[in-house]
N, C-alpha and C. Protein backbone atom coordinates (compact mmCIF):
# COMPACT_ATOMS: atom_id res chain seq x y z
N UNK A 1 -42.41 37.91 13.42
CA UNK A 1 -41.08 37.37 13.59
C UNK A 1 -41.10 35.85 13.37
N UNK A 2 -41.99 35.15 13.71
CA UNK A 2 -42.43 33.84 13.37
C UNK A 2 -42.59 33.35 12.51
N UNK A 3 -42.95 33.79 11.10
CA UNK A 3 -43.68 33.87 10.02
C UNK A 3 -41.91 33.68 9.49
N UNK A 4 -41.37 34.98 9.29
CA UNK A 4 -39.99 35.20 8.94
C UNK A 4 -38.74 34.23 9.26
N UNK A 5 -38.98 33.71 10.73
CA UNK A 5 -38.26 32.60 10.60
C UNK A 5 -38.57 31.69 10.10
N UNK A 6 -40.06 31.41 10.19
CA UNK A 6 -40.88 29.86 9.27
C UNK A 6 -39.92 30.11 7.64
N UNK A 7 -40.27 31.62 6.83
CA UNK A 7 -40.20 31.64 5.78
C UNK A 7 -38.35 31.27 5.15
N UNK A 8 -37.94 31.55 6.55
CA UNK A 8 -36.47 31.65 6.52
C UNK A 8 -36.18 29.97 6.25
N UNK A 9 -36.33 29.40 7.27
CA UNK A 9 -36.26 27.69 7.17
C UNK A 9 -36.63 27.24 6.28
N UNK A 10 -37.59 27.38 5.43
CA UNK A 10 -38.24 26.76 4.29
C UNK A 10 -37.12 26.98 3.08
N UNK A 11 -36.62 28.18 3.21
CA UNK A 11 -36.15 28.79 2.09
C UNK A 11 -34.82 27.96 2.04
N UNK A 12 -34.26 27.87 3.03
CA UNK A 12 -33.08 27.67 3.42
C UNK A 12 -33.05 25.91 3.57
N UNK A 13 -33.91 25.36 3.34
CA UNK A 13 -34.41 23.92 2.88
C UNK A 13 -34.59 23.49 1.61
N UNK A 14 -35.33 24.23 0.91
CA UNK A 14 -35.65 23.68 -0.50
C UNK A 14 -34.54 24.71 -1.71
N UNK A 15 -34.11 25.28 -1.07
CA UNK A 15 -33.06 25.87 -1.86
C UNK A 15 -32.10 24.79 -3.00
N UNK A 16 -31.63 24.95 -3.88
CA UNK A 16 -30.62 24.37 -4.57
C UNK A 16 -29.29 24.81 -3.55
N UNK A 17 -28.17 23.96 -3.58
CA UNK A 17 -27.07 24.66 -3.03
C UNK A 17 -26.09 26.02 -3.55
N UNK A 18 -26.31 25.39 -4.68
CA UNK A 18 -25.76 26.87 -5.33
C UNK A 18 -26.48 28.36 -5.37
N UNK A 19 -27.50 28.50 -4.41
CA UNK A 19 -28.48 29.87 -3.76
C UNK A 19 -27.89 30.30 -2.84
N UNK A 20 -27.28 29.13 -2.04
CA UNK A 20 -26.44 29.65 -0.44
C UNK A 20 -26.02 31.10 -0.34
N UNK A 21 -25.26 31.95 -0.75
CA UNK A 21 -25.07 33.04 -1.09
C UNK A 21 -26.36 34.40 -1.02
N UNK A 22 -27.70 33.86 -1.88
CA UNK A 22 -28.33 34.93 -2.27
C UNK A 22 -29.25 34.15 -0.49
N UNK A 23 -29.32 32.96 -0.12
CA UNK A 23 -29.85 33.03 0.95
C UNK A 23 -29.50 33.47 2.27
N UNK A 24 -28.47 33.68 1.95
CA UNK A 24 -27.44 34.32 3.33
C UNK A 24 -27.87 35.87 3.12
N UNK A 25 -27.78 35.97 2.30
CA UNK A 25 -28.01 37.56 2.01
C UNK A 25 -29.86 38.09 2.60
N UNK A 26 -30.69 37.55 2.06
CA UNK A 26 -31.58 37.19 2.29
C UNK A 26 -32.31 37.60 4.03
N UNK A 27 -31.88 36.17 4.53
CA UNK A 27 -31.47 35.50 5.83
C UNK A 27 -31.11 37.31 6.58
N UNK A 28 -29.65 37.69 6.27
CA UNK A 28 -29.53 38.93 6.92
C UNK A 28 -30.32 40.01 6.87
N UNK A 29 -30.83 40.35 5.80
CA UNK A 29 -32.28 41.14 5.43
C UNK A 29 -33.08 41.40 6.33
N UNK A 30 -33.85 39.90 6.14
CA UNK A 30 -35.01 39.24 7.03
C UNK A 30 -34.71 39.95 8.94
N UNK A 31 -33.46 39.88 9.62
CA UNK A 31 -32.80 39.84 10.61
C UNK A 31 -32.70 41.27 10.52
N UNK A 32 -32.04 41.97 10.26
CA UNK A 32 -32.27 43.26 10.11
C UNK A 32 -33.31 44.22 10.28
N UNK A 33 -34.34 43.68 9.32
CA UNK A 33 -36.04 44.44 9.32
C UNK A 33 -36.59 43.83 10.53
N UNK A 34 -36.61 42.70 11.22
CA UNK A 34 -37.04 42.12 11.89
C UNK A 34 -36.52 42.61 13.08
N UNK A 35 -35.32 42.60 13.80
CA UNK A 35 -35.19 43.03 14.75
C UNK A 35 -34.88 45.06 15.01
N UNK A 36 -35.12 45.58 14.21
CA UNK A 36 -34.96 47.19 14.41
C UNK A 36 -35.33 47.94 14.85
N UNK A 37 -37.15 47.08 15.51
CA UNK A 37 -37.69 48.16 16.85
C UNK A 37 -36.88 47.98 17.90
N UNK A 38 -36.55 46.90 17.89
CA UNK A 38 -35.13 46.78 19.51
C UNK A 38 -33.93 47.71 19.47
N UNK A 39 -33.38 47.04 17.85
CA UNK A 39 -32.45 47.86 17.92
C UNK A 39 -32.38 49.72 18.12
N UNK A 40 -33.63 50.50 17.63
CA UNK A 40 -34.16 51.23 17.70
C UNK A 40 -34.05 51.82 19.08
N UNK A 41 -35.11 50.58 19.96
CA UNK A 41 -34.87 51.12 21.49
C UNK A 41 -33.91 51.26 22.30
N UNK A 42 -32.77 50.05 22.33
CA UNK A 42 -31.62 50.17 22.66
C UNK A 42 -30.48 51.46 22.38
N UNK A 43 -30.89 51.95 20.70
CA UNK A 43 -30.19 53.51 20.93
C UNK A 43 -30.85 54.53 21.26
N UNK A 44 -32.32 54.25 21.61
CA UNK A 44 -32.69 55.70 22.25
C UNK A 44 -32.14 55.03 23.89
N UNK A 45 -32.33 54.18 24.55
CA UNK A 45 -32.62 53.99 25.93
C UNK A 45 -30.89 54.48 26.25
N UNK A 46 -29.52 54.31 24.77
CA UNK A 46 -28.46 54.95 25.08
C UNK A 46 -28.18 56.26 25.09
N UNK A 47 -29.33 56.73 24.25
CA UNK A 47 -29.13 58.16 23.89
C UNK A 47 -29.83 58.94 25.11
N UNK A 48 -30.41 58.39 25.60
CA UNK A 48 -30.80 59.09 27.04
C UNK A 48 -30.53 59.32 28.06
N UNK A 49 -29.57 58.28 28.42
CA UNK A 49 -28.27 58.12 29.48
C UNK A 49 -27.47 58.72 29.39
N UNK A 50 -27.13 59.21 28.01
CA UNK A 50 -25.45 59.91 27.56
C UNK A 50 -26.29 61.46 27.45
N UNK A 51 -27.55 61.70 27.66
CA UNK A 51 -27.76 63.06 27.83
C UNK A 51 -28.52 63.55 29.09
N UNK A 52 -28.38 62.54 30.01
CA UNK A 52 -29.05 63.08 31.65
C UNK A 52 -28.33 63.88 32.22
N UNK A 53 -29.10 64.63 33.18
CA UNK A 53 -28.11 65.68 33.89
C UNK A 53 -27.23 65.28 34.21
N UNK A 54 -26.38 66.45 34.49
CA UNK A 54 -24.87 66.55 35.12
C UNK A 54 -25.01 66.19 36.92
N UNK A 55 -24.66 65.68 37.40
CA UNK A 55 -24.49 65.41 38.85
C UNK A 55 -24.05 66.26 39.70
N UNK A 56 -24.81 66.99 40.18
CA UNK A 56 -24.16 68.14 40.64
C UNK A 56 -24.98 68.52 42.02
N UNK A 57 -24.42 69.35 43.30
CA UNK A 57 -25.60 69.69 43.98
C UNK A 57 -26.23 70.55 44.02
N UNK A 58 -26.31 71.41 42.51
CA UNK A 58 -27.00 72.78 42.69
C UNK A 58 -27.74 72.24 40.65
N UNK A 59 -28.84 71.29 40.54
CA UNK A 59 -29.33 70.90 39.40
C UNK A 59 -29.93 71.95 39.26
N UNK A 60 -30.48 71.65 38.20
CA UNK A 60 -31.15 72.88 37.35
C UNK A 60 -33.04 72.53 37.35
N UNK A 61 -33.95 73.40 36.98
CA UNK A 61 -35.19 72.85 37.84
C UNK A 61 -35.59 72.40 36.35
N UNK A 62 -36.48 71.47 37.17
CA UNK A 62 -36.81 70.34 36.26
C UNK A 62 -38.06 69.92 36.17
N UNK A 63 -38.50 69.36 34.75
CA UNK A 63 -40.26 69.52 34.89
C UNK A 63 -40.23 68.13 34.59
N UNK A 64 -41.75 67.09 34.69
CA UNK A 64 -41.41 66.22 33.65
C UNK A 64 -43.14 65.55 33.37
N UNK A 65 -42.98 65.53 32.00
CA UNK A 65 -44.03 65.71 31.18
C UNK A 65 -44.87 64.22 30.88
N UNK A 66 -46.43 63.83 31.24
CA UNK A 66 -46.13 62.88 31.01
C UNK A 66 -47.84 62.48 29.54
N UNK A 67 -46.87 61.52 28.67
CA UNK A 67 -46.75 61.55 27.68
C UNK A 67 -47.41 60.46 27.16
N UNK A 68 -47.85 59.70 28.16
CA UNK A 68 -48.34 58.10 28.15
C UNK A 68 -49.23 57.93 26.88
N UNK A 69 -50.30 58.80 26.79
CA UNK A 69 -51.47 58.94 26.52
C UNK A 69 -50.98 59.18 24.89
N UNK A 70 -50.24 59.27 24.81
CA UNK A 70 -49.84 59.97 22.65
C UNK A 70 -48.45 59.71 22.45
N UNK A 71 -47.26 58.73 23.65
CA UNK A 71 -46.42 58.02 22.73
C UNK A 71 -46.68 56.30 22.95
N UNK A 72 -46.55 55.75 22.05
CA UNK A 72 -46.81 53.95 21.37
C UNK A 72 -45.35 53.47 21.29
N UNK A 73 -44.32 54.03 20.63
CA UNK A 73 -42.71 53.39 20.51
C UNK A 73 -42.04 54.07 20.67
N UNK A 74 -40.69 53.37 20.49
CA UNK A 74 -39.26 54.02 20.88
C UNK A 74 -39.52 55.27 19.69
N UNK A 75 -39.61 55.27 18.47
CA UNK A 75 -39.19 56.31 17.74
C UNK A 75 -40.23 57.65 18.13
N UNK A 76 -41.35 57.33 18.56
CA UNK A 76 -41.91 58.45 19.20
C UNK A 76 -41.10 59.20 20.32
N UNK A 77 -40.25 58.63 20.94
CA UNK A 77 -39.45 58.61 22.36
C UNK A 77 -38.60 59.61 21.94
N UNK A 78 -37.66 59.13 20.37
CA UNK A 78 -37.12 59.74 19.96
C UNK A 78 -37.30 61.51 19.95
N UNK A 79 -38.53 61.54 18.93
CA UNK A 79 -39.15 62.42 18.75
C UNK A 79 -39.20 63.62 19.79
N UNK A 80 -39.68 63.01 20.63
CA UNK A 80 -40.09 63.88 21.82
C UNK A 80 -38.81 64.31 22.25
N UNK A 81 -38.40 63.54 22.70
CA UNK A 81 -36.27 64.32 23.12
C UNK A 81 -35.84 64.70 21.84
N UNK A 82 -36.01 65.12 20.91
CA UNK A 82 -35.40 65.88 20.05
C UNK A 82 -35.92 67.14 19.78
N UNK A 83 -37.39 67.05 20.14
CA UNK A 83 -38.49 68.02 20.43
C UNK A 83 -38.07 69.26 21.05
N UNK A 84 -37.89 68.39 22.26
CA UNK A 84 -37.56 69.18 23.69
C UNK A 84 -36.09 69.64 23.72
N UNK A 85 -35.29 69.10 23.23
CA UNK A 85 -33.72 69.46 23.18
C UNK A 85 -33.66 70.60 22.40
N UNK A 86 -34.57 71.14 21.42
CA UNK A 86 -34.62 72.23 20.22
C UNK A 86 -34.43 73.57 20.80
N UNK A 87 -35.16 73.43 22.32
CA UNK A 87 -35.49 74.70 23.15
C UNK A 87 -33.89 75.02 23.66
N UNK A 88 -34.27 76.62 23.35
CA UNK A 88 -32.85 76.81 24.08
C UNK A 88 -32.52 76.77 25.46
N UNK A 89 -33.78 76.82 26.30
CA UNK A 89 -33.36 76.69 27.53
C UNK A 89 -33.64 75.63 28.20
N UNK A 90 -33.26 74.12 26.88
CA UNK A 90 -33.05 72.84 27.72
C UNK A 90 -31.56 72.63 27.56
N UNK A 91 -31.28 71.92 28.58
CA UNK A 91 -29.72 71.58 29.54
C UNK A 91 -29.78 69.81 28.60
N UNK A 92 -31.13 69.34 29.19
CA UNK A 92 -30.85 67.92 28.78
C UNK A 92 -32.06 67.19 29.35
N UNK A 93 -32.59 66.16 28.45
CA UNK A 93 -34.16 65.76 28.22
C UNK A 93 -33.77 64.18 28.43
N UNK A 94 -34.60 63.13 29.09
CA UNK A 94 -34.41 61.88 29.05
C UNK A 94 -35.82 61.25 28.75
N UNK A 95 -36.21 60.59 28.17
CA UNK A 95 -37.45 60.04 27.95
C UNK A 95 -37.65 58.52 27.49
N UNK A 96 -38.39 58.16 28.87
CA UNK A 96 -38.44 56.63 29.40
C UNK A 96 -39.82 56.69 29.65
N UNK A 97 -40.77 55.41 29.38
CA UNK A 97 -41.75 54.78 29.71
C UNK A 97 -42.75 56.14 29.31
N UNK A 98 -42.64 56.54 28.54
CA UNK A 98 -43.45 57.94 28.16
C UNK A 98 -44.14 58.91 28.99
N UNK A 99 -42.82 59.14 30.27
CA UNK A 99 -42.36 59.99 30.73
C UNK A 99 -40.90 60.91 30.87
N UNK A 100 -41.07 62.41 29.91
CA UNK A 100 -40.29 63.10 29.26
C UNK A 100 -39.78 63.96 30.67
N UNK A 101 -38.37 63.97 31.22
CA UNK A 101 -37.81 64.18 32.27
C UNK A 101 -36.62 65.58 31.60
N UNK A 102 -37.15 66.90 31.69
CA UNK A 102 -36.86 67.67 31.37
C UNK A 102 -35.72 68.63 32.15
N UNK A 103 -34.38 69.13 31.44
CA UNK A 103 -33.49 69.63 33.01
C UNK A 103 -32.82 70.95 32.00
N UNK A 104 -33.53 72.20 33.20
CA UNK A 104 -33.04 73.69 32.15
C UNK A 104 -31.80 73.59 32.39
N UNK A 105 -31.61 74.35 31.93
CA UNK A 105 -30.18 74.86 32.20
C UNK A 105 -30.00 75.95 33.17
N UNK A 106 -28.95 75.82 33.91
CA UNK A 106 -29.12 76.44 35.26
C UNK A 106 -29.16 78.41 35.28
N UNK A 107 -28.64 78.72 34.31
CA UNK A 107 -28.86 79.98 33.83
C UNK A 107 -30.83 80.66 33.68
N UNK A 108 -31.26 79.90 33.60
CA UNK A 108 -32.75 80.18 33.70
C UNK A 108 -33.23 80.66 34.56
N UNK A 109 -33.79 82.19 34.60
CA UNK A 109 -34.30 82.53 35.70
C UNK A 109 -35.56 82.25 36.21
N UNK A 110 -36.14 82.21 37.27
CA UNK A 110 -37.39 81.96 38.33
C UNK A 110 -38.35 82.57 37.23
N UNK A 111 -38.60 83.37 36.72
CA UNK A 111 -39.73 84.12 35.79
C UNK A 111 -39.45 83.29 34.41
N UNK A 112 -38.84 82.88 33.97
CA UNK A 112 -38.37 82.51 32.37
C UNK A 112 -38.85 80.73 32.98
N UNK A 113 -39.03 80.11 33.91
CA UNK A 113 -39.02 79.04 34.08
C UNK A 113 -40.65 78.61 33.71
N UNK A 114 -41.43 79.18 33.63
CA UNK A 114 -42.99 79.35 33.63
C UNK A 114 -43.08 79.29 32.39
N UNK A 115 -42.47 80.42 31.68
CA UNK A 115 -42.38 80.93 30.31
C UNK A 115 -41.79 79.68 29.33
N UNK A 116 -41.24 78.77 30.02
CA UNK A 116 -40.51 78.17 29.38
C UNK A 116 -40.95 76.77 29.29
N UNK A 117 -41.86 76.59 30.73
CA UNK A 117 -42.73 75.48 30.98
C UNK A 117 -43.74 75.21 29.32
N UNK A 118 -44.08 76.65 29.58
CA UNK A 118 -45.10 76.65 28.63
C UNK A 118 -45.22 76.95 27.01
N UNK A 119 -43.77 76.74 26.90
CA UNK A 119 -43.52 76.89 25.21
C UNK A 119 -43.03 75.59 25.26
N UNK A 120 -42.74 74.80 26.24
CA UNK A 120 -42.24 73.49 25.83
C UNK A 120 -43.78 72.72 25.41
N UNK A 121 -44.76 72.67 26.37
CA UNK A 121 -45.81 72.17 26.29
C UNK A 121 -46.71 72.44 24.99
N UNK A 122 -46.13 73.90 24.05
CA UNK A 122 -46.42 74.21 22.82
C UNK A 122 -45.78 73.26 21.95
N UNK A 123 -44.65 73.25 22.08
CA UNK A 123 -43.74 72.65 21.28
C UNK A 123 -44.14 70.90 21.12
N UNK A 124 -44.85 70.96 22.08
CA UNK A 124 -44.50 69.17 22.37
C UNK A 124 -46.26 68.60 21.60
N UNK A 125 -47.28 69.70 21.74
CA UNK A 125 -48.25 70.05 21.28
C UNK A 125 -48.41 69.81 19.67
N UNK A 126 -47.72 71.15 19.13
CA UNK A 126 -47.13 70.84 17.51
C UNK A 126 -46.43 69.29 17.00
N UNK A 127 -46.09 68.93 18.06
CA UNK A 127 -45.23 67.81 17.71
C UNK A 127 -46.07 66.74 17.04
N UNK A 128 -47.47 67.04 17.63
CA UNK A 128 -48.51 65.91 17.82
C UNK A 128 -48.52 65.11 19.18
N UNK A 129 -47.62 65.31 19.88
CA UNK A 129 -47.60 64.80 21.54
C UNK A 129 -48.79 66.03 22.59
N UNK A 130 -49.65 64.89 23.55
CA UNK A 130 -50.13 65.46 24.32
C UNK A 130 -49.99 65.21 25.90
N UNK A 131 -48.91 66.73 26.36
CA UNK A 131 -48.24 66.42 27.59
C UNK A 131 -49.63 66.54 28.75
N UNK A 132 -49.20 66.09 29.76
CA UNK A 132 -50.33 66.42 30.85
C UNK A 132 -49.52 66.66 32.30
């Protein structure tokens, strides 16, 4: 990011004036590629909020997977809640600090909850994620 602004200032110094244009353009580029792991995180850290459980006093049972060890960034984060959302008997998945906070859907019975533990942990497996 340093480098990019150095390269930015320079550019935006020795320029002729009549570049202004292709350096603005430029300039936004630079800003763009540069800041998109944030921007990145900021829509998963929204997309996780707008899919947490429902508030209710009868929740649905809930596992939560943790993930430390095989996710590095937000787009892995991604990954994994899109992973886990595939299953039909997820309600709704939140995944923060690479721990994947899993919520069935309340229709799931006591026997299917095991069954279900353990095709997620397949699923998340294939993914290239290793839950523990």
């Amino acid at each position: 990011l340093a480098l990019a602004f150095s390269l930015q200032c320079v550019a935006w110094r020795e320029a002729p004036r009549h570049l202004w244009r292709s350096n603005l353009v430029g300039t936004g580029i630079t800003l763009i590629v540069s800041l998109s792991p944030e921007l990145l995180s900021i829509y998963t850290t929204l997309r996780s909020r707008r899919s947490s459980p429902p508030s209710s006093s009868t929740s649905p049972p809930s596992y939560m997977f943790d993930l430390k060890s095989s996710i590095g960034c937000s787009s892995c984060e991604a990954k994994v809640q899109s992973t886990v959302l595939s299953h039909p008997n997820v309600q709704s998945c939140g995944v923060a600090n690479g721990i994947a906070s899993v919520y069935l859907n309340s229709a799931v019975l006591n026997e299917d909850v095991t069954t279900t533990q353990l095709e997620l942990r397949k699923l998340l497996k294939d993914a290239g994620f290793e839950p523990s």
